[in-house]
C-alpha atoms as a PDB file:
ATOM      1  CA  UNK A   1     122.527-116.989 175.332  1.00  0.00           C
ATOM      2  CA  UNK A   2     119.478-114.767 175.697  1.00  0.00           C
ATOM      3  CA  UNK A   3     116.603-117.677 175.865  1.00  0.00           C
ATOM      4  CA  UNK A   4     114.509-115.662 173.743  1.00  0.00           C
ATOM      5  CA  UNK A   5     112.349-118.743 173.198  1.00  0.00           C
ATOM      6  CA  UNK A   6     112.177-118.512 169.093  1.00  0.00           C
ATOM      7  CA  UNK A   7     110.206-121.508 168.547  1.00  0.00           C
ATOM      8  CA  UNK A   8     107.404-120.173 171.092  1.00  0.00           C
ATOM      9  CA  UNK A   9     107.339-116.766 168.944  1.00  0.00           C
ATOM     10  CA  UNK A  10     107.162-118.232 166.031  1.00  0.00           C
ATOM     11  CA  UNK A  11     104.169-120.577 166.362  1.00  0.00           C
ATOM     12  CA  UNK A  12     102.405-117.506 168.352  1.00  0.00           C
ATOM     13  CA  UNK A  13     103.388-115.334 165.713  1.00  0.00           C
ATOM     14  CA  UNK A  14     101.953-117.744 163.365  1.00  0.00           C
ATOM     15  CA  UNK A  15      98.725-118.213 164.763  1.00  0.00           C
ATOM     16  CA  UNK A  16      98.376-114.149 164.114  1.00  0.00           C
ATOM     17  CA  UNK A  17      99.178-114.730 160.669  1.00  0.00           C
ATOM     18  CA  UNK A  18      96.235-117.621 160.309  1.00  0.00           C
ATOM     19  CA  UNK A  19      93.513-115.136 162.380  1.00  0.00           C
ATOM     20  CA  UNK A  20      94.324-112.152 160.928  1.00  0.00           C
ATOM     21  CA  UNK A  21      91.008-111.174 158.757  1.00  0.00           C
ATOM     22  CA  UNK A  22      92.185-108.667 157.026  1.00  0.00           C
ATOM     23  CA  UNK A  23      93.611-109.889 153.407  1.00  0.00           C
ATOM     24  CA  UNK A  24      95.287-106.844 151.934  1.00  0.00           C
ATOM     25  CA  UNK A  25      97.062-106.047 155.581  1.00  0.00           C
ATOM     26  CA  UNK A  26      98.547-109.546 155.096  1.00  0.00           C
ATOM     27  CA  UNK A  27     101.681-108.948 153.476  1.00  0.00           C
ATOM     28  CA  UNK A  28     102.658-106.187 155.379  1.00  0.00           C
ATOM     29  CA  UNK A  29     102.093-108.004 158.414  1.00  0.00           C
ATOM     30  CA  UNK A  30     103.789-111.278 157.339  1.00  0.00           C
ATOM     31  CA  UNK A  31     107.092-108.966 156.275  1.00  0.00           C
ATOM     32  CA  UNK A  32     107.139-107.849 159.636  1.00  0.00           C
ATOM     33  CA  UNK A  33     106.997-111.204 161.909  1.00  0.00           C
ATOM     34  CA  UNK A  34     109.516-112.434 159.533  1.00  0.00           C
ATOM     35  CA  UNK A  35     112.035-109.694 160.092  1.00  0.00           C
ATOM     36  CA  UNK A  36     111.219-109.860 163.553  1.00  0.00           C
ATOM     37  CA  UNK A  37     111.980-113.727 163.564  1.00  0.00           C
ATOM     38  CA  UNK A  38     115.062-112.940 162.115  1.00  0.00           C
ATOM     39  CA  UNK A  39     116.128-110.465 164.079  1.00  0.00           C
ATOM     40  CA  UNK A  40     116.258-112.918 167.228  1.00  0.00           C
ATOM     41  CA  UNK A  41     118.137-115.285 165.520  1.00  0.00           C
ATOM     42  CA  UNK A  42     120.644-112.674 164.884  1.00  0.00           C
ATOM     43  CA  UNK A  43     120.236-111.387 168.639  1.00  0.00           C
ATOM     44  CA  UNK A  44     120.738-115.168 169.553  1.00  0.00           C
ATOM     45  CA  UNK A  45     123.774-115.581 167.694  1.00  0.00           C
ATOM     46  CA  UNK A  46     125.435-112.557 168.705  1.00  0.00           C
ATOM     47  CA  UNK A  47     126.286-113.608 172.254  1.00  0.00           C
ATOM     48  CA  UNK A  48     128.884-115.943 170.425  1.00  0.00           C
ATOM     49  CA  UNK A  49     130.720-111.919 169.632  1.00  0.00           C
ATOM     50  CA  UNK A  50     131.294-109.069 171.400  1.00  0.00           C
ATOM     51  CA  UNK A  51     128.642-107.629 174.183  1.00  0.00           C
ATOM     52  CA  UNK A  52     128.243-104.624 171.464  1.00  0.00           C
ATOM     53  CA  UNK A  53     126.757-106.988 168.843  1.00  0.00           C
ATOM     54  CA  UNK A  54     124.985-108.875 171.522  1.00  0.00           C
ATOM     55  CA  UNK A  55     123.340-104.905 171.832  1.00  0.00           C
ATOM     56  CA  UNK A  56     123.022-104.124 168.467  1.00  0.00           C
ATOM     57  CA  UNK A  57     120.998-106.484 167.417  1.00  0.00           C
ATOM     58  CA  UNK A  58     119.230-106.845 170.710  1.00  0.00           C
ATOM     59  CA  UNK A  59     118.341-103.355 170.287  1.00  0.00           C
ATOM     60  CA  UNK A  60     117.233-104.310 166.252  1.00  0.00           C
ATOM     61  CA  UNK A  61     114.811-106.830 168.081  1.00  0.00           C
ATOM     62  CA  UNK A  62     113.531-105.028 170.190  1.00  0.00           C
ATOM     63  CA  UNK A  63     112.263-102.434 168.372  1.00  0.00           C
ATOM     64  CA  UNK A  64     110.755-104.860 165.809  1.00  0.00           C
ATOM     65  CA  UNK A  65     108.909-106.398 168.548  1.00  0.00           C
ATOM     66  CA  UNK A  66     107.616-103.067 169.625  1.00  0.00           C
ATOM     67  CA  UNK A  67     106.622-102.510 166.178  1.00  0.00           C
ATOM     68  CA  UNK A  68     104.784-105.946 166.030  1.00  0.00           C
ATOM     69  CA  UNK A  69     103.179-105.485 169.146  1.00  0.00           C
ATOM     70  CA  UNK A  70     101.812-101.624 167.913  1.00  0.00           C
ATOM     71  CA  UNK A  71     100.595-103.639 164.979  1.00  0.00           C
ATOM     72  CA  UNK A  72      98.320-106.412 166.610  1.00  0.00           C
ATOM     73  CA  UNK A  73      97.675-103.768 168.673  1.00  0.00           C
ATOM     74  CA  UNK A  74      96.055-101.631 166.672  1.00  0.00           C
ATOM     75  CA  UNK A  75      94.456-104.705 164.834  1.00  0.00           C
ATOM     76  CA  UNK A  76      90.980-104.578 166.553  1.00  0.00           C
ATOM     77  CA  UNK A  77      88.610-106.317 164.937  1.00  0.00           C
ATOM     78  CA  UNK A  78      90.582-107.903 162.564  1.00  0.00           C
ATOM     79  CA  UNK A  79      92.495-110.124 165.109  1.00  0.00           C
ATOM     80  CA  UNK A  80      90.186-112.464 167.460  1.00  0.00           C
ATOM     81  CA  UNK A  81      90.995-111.417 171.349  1.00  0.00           C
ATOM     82  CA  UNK A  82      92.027-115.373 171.712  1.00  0.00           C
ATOM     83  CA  UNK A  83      95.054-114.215 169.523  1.00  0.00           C
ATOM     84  CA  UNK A  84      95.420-110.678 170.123  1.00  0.00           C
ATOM     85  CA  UNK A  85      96.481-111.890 174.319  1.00  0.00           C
ATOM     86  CA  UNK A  86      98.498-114.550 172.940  1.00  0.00           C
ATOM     87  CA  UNK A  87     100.348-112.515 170.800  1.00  0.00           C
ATOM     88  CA  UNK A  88     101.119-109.430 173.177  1.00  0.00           C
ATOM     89  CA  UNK A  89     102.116-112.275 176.105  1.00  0.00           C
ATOM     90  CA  UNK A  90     104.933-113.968 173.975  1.00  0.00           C
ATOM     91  CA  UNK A  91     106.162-110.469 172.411  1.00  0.00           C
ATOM     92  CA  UNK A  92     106.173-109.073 176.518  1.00  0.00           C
ATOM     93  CA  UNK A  93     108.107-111.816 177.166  1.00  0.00           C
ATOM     94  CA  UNK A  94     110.093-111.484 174.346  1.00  0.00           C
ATOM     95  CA  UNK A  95     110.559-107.579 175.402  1.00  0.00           C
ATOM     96  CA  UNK A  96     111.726-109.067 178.737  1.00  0.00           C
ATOM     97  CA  UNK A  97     114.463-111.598 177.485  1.00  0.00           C
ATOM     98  CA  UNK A  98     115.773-108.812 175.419  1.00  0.00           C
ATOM     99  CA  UNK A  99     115.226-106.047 178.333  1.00  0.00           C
ATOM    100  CA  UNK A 100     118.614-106.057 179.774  1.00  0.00           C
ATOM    101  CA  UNK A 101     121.058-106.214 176.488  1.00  0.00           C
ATOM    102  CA  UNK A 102     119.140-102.460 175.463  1.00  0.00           C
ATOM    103  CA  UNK A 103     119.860 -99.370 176.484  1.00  0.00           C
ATOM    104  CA  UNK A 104     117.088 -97.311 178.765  1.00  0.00           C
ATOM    105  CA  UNK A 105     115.646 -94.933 175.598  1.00  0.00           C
ATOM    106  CA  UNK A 106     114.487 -98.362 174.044  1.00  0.00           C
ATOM    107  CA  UNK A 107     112.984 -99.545 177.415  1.00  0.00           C
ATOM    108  CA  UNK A 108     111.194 -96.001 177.588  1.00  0.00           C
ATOM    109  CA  UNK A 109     109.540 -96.101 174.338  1.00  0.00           C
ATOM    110  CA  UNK A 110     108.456 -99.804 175.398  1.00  0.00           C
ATOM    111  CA  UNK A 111     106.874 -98.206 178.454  1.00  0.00           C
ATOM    112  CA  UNK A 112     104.770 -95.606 175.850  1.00  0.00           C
ATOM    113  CA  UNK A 113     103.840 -98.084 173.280  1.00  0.00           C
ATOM    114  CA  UNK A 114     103.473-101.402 174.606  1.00  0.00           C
ATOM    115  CA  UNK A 115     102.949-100.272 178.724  1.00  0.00           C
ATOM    116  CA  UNK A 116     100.902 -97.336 177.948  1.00  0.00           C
ATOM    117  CA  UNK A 117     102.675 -94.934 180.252  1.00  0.00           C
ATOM    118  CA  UNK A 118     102.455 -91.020 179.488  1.00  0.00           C
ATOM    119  CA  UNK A 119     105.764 -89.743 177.588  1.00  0.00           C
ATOM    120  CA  UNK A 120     106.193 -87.831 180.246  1.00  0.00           C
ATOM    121  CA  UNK A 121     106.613 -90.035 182.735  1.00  0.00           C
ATOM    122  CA  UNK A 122     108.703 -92.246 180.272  1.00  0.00           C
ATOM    123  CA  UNK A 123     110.944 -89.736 179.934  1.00  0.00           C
ATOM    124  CA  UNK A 124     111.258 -88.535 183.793  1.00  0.00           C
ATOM    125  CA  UNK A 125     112.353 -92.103 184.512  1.00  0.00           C
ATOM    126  CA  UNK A 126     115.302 -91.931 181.723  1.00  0.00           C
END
């Protein structure tokens, strides 16, 4: 089981939904929690298969979650700071649970885009 704490995303990733300001972004950003939603179930259901599903799809996750993250991210004003913290806290997390089932290029690109480490350094520690 990877305890990736699904219900917790989705009411955080909810709450994003309801704050986000900007109406034609809404879609778009909808489509993406979704897919990210259901890529944890999948992630979650793996570890009932073989350790390279359990990485597969953790590694599907994980990158989705990156992807969300860049996202509220780059939100600004669109996304009240109440939510934006929220948000990036459960999707950390979230980065966290999934962490150890991906292999280190994933964890490196987390460091650039989520940690805000230089690609550089990303890369030396790969």
């Amino acid at each position: 089981m990877l305890n990736l704490s699904i219900p917790s995303l989705r009411l955080e990733l909810h709450l994003v939904e309801c704050a986000w300001r900007e109406e034609r972004e809404l879609f778009s950003i909808r489509r993406q929690m979704r897919e990210l939603v259901e890529l944890c179930e999948a992630a979650e259901r793996a570890t009932d298969f073989e350790e390279r599903d359990v990485r597969r799809a953790a590694h599907e996750a994980f990158l989705s979650a990156i992807a969300v993250i860049h996202l509220v991210d780059t939100a600004g004003a669109k996304l009240p700071g109440h939510a934006h913290v929220r948000a990036r806290t459960v999707l950390a997390k979230l980065l966290d649970a999934l962490g150890p089932h991906v292999g280190r290029a994933d964890r490196a690109v987390r460091q650039v885009v989520v940690d805000g480490l230089e690609i550089e350094e990303a890369l030396a520690r790969v």
